[in-house]
PDB file of N, CA and C in Angstrom:
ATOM      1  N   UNK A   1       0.841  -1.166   0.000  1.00  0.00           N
ATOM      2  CA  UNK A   1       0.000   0.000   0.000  1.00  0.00           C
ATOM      3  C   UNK A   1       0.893   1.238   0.000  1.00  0.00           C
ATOM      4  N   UNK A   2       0.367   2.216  -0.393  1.00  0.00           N
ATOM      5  CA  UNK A   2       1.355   3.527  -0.656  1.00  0.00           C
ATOM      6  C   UNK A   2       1.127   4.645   0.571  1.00  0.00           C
ATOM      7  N   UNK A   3       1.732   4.608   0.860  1.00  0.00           N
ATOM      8  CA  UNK A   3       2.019   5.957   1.539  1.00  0.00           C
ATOM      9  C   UNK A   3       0.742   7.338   1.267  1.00  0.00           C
ATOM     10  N   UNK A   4       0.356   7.838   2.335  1.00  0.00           N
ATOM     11  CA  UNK A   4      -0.388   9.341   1.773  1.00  0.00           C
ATOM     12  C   UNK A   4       0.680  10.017   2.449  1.00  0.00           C
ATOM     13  N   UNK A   5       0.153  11.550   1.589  1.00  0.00           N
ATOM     14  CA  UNK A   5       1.048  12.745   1.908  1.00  0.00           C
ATOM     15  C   UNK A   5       2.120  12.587   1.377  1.00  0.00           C
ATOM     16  N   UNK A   6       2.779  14.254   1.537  1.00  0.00           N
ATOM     17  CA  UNK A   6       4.648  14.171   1.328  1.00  0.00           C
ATOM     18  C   UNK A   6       4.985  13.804   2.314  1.00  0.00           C
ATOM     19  N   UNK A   7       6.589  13.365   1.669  1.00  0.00           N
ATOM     20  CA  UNK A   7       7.590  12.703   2.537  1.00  0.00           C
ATOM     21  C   UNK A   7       8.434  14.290   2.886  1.00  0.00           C
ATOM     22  N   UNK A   8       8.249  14.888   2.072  1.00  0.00           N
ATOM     23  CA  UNK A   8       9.181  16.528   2.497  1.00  0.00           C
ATOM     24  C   UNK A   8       8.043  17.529   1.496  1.00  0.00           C
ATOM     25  N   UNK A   9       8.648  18.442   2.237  1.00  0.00           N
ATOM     26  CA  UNK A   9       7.648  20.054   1.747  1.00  0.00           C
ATOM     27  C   UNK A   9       9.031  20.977   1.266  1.00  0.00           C
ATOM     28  N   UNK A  10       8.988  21.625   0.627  1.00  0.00           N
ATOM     29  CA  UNK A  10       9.727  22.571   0.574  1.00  0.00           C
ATOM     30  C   UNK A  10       9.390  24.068   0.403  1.00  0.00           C
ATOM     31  N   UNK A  11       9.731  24.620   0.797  1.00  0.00           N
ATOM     32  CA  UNK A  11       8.299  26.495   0.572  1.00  0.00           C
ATOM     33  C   UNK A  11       9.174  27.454   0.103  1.00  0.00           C
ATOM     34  N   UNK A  12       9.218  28.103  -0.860  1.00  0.00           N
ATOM     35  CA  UNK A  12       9.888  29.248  -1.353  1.00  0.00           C
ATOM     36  C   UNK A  12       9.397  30.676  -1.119  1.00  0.00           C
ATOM     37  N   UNK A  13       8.089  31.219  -0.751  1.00  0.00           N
ATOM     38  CA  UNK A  13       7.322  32.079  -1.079  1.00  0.00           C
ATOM     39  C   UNK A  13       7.244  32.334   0.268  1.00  0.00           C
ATOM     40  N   UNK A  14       8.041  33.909   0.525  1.00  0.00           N
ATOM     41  CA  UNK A  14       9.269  34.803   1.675  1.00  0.00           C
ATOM     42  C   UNK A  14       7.314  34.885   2.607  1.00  0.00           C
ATOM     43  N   UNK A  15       6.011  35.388   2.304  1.00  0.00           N
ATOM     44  CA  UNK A  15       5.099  35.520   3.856  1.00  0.00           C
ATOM     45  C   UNK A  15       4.566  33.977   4.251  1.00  0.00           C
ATOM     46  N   UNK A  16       5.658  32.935   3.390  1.00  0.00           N
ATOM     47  CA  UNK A  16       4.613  31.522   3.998  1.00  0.00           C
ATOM     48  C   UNK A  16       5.830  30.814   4.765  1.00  0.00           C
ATOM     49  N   UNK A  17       7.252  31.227   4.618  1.00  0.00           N
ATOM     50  CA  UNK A  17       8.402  30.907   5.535  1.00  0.00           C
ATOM     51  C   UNK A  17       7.771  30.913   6.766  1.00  0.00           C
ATOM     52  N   UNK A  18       7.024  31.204   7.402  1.00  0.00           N
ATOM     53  CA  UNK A  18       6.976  30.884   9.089  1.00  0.00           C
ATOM     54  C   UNK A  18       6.071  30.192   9.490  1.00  0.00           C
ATOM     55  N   UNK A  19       4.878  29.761   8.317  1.00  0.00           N
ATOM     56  CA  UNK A  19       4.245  28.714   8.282  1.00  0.00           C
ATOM     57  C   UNK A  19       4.810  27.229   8.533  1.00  0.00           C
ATOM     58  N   UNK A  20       5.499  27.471   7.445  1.00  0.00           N
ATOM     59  CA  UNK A  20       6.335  26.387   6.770  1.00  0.00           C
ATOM     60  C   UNK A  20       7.301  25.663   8.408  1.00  0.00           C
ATOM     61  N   UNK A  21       8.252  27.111   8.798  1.00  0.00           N
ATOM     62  CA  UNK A  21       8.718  26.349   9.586  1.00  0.00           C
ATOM     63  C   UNK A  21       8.050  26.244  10.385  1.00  0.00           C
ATOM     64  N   UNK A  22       7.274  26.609  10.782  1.00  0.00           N
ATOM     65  CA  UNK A  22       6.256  25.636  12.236  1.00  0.00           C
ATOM     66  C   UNK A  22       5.695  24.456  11.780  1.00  0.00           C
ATOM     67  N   UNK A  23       6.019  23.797  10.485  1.00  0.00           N
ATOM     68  CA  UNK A  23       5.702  22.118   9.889  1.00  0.00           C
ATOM     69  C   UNK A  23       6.895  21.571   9.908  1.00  0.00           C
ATOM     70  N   UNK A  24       8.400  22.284  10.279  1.00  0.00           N
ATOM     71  CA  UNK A  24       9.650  21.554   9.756  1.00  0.00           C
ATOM     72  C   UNK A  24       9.549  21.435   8.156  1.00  0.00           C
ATOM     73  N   UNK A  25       9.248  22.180   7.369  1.00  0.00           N
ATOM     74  CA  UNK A  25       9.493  22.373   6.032  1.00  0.00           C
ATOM     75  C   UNK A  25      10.538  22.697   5.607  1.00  0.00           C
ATOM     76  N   UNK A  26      11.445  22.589   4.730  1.00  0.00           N
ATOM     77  CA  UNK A  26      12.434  23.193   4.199  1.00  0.00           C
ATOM     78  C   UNK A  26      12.455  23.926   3.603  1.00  0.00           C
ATOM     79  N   UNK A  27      12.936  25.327   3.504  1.00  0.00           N
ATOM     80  CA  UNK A  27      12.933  27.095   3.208  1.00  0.00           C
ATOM     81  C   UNK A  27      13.541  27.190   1.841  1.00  0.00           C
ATOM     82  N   UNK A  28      13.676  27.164   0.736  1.00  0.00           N
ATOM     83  CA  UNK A  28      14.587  28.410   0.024  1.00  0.00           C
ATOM     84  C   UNK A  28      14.443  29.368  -0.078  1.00  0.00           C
ATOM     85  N   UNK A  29      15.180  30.194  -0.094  1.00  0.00           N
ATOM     86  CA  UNK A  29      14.882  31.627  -0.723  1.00  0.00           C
ATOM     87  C   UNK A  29      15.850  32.094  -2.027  1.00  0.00           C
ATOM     88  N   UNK A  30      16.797  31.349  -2.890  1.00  0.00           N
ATOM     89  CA  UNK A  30      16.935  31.571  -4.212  1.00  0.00           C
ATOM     90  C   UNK A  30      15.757  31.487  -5.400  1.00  0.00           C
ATOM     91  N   UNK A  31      15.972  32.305  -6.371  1.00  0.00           N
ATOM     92  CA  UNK A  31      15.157  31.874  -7.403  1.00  0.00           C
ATOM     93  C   UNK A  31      16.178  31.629  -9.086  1.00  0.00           C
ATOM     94  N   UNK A  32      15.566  31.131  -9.637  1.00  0.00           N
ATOM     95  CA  UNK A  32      15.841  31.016 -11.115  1.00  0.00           C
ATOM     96  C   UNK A  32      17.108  29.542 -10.786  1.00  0.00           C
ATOM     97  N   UNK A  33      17.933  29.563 -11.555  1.00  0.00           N
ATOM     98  CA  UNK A  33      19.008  28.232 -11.731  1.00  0.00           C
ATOM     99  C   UNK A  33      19.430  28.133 -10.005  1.00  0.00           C
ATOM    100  N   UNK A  34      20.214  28.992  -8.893  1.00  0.00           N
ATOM    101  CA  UNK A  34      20.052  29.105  -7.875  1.00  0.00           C
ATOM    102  C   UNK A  34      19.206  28.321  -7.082  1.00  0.00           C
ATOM    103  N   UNK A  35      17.917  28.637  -7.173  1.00  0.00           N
ATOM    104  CA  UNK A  35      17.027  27.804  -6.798  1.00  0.00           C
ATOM    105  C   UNK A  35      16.730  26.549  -7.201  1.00  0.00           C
ATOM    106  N   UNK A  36      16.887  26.018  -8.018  1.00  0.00           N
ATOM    107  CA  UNK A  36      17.004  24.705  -8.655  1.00  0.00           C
ATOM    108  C   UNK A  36      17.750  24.315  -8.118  1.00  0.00           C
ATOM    109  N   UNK A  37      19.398  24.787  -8.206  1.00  0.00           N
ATOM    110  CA  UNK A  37      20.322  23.588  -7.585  1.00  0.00           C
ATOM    111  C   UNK A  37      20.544  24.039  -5.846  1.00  0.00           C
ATOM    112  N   UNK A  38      19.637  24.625  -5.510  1.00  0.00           N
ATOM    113  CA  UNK A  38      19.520  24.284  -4.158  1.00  0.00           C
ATOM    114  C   UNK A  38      18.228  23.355  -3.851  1.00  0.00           C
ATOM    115  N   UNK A  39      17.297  23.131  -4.490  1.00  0.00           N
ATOM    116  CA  UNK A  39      16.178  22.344  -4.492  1.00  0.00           C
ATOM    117  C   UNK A  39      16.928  20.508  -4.788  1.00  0.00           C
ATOM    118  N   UNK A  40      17.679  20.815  -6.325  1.00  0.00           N
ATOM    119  CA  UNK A  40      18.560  19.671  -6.199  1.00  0.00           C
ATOM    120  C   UNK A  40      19.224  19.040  -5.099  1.00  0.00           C
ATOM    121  N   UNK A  41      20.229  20.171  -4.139  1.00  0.00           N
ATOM    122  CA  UNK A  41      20.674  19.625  -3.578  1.00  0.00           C
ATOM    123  C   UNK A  41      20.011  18.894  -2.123  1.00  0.00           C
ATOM    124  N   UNK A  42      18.997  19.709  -1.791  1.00  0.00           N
ATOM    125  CA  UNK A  42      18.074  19.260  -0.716  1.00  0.00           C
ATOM    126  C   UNK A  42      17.707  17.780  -1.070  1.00  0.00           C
ATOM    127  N   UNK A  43      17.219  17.654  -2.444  1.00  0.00           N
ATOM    128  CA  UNK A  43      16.771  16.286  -2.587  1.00  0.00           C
ATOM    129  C   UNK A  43      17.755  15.166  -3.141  1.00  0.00           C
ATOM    130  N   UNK A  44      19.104  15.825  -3.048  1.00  0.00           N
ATOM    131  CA  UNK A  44      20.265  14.427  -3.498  1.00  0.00           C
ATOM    132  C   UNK A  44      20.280  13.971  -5.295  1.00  0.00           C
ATOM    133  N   UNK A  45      20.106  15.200  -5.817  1.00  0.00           N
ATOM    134  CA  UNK A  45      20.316  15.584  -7.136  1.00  0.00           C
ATOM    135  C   UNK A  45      19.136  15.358  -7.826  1.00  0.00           C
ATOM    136  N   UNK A  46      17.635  14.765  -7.521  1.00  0.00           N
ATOM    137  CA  UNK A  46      16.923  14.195  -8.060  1.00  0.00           C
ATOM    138  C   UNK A  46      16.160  15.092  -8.333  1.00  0.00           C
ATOM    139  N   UNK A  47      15.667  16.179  -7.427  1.00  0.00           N
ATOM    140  CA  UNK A  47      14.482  17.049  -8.039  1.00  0.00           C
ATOM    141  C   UNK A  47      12.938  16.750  -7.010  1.00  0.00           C
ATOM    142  N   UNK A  48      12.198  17.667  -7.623  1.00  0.00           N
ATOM    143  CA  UNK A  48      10.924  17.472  -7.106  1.00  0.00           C
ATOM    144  C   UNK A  48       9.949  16.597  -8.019  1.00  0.00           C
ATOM    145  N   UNK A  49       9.477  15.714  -7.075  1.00  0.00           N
ATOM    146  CA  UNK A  49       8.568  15.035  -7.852  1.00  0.00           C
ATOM    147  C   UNK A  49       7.403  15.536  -8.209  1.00  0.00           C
ATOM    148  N   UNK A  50       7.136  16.411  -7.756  1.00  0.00           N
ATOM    149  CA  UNK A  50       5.536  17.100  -7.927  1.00  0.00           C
ATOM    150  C   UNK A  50       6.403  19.013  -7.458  1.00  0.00           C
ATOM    151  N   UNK A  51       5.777  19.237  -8.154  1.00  0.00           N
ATOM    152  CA  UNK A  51       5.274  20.979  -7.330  1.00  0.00           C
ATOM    153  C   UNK A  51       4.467  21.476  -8.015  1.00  0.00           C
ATOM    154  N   UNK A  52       3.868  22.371  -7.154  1.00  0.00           N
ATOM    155  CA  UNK A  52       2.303  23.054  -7.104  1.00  0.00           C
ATOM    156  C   UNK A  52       2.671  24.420  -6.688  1.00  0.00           C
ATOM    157  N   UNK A  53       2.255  25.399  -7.599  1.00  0.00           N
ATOM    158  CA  UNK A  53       2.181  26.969  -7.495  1.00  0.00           C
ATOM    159  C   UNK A  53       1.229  27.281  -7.176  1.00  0.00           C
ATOM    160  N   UNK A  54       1.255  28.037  -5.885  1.00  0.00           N
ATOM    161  CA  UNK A  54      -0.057  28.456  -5.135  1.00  0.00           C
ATOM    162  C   UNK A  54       0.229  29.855  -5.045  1.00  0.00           C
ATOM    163  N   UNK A  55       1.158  31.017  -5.468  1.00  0.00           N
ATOM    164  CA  UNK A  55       1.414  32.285  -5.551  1.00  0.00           C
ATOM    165  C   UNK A  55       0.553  32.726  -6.858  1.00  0.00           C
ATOM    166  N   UNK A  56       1.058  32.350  -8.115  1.00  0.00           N
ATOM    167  CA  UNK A  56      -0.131  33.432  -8.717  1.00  0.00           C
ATOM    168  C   UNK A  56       0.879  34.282  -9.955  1.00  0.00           C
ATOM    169  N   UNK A  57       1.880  34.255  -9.358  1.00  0.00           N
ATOM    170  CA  UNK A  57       2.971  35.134  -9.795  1.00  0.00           C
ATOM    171  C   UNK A  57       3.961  34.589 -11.702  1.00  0.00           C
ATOM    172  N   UNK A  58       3.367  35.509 -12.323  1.00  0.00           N
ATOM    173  CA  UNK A  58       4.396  35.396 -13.860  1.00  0.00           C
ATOM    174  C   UNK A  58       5.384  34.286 -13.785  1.00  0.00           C
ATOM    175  N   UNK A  59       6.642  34.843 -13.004  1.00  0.00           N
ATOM    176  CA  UNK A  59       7.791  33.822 -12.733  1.00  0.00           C
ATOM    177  C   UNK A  59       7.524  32.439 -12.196  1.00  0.00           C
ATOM    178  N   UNK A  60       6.535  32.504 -11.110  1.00  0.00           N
ATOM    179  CA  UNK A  60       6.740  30.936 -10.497  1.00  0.00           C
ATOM    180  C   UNK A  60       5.296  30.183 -11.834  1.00  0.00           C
ATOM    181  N   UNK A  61       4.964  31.082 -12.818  1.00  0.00           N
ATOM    182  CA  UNK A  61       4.345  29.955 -13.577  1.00  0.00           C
ATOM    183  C   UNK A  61       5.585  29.381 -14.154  1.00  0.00           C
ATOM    184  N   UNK A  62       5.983  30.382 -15.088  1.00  0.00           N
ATOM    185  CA  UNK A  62       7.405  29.659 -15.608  1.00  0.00           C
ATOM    186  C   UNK A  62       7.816  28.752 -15.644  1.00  0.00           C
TER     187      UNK A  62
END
């Protein structure tokens, strides 16, 4: 049987950082290539299996 939920969160979006850490989420605050290979490195080169844009914002459609 599979698992529900994530196994990790990660939150980029600077008024939901204090949300986040009151779940133990993991923070970035780079964007563009930066942010990628810090997302990389959080996950051991592999990437995100899913992400979901809940900002709204031009760039994070991108």
């Amino acid at each position: 049987m599979m698992g529900t939920g994530a196994e990790r969160i990660i939150a980029r979006h600077e008024p939901r950082q204090k949300l986040a850490h009151d779940f133990e989420t993991d923070i970035i605050t780079e964007r563009d290539d930066e942010g990628v290979a810090h997302i990389k490195e959080l996950t051991g080169g592999i990437g995100a299996d899913s992400v979901l844009e809940c900002v709204g914002t031009p760039q994070a459609m991108r």
